[in-house]
Protein backbone atom coordinates (compact mmCIF):
# COMPACT_ATOMS: atom_id res chain seq x y z
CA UNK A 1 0.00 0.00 0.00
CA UNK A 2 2.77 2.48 0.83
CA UNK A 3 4.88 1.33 -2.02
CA UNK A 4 2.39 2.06 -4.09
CA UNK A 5 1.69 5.33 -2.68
CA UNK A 6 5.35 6.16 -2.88
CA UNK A 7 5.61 4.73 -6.73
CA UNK A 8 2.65 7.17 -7.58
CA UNK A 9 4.53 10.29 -5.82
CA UNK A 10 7.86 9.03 -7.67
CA UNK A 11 6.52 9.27 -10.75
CA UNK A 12 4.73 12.46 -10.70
CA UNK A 13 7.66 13.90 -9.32
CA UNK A 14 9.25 14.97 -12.39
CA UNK A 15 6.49 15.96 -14.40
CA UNK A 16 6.19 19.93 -14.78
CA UNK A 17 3.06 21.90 -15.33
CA UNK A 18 4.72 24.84 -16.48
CA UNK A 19 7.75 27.17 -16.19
CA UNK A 20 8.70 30.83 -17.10
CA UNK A 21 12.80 31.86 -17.51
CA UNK A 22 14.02 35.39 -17.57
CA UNK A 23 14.64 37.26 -20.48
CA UNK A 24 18.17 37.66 -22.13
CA UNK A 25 19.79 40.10 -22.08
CA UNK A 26 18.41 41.77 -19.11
CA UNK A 27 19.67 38.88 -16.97
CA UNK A 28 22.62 37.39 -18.68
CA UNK A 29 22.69 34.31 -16.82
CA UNK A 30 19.26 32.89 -16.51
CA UNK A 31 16.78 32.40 -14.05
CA UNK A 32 13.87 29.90 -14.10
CA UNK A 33 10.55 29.18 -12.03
CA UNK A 34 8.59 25.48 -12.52
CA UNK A 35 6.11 24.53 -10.83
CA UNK A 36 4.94 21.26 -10.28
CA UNK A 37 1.67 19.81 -9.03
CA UNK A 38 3.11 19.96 -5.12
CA UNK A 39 6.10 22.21 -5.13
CA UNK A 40 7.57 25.51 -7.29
CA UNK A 41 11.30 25.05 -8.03
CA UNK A 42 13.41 28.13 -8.42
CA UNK A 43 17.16 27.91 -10.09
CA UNK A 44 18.87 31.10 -10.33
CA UNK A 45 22.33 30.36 -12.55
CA UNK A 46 25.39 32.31 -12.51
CA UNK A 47 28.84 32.01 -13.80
CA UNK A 48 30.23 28.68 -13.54
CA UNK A 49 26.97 27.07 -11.04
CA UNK A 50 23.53 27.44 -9.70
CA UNK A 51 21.27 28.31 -6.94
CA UNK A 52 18.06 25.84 -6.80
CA UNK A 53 15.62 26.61 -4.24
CA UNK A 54 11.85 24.69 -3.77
CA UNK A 55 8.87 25.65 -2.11
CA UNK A 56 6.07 23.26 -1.29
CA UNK A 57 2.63 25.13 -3.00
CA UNK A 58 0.82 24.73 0.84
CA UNK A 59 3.87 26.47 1.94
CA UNK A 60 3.49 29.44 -0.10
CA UNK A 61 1.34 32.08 2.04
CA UNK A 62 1.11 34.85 -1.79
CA UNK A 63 2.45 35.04 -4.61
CA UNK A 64 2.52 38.85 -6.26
CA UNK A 65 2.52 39.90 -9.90
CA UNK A 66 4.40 42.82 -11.25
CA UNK A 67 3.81 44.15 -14.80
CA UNK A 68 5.87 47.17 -16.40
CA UNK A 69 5.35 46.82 -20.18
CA UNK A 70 6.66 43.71 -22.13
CA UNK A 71 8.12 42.28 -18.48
CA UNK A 72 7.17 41.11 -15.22
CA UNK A 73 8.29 40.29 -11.85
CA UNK A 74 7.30 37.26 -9.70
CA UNK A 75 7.37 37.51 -5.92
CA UNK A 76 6.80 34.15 -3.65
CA UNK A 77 5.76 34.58 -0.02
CA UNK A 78 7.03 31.57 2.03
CA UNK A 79 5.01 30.88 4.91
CA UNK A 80 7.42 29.50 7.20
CA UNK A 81 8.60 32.39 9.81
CA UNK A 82 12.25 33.85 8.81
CA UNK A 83 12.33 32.41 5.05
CA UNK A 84 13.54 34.43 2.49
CA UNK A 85 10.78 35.59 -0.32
CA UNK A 86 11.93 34.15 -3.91
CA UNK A 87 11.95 37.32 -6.31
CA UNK A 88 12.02 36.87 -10.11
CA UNK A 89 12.25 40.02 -12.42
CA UNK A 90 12.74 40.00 -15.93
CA UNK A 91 10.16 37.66 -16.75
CA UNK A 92 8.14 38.01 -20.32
CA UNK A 93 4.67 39.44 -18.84
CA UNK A 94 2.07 36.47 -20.64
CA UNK A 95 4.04 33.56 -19.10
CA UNK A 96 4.36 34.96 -16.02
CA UNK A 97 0.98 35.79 -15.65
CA UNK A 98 0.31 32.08 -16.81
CA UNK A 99 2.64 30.93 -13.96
CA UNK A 100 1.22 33.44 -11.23
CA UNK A 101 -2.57 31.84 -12.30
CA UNK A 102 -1.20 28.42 -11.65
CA UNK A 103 0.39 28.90 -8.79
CA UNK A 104 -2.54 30.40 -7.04
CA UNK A 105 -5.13 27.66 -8.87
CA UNK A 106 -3.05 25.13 -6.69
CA UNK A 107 -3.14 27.00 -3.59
CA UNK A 108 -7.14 27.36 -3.49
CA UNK A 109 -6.81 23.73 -4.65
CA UNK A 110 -4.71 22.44 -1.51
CA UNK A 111 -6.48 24.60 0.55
CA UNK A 112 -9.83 23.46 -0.20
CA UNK A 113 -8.31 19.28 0.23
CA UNK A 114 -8.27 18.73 -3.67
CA UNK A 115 -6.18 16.19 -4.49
CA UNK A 116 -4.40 17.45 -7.61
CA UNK A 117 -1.61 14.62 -8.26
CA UNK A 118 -4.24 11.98 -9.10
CA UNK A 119 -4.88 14.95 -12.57
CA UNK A 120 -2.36 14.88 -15.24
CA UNK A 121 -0.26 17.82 -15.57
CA UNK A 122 -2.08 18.39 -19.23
CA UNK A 123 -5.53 18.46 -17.96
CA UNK A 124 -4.86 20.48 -14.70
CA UNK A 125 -3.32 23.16 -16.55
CA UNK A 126 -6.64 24.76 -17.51
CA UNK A 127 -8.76 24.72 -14.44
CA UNK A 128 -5.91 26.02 -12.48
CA UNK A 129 -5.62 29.02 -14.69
CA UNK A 130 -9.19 29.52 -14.65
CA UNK A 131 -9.39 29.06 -10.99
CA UNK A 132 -6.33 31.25 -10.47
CA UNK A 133 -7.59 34.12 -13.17
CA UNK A 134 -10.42 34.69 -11.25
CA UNK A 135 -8.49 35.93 -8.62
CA UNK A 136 -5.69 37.97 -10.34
CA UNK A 137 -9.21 39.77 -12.13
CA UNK A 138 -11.08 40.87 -9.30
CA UNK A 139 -7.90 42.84 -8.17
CA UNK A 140 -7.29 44.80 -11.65
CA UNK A 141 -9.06 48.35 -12.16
């Protein structure tokens, strides 16, 4: 029973809903945000290595969107006391939005007990836009 529990989470582990990277040449080494039906994963490269950093999606407490133009900037709010927020600028504005949507779609989804890693990654794409939309809307003028 708990192999096959652990099997299930094993192979959902590596599947990614979707992912946004930062635009060149703004940020010359990239940066890149993917989220995954349980967690966000955040790698921040630099010359010669990496920074990788996850977040478990019922351990984020917001998640902000930032538009100027053509870009965006992402900021995660961890909700574990004295954790660092995860800020991602430079992002092209349409996929971040996308991501930001998601995000929040799983959020209201953990929060309200849905289990989301019995869904494919293909078919939970859509609700969880449209259930994270709804949200970004009512806040725009």
């Amino acid at each position: 029973m708990e192999n096959d529990k652990l099997e299930s989470l094993a192979a959902d582990s590596d599947n990614i809903i979707c992912s946004v990277k930062t635009v060149f040449p703004f940020q010359i080494f990239p940066s890149v945000l993917s989220v995954e039906k349980t967690k966000i994963i955040f790698i921040r490269y630099f010359f010669l290595g990496h920074h990788a950093e996850s977040m478990l999606i019922n351990n984020i407490s917001s998640v902000k969107l930032e538009n100027a133009y053509f870009l965006s900037s992402i900021e995660i709010v961890n909700n574990i006391p004295y954790s660092p927020k995860i800020v991602i600028p430079y992002l092209p504005s349409r996929e971040a939005r996308e991501v930001v949507e998601i995000i929040q779609g799983l959020m209201i989804a953990y929060e309200t007990k849905t289990d989301v890693t019995k869904i494919t990654s293909e078919e939970l794409v859509d609700p969880m836009k449209k259930i994270g939309s709804t949200k970004i809307e009512e806040l725009e003028l």
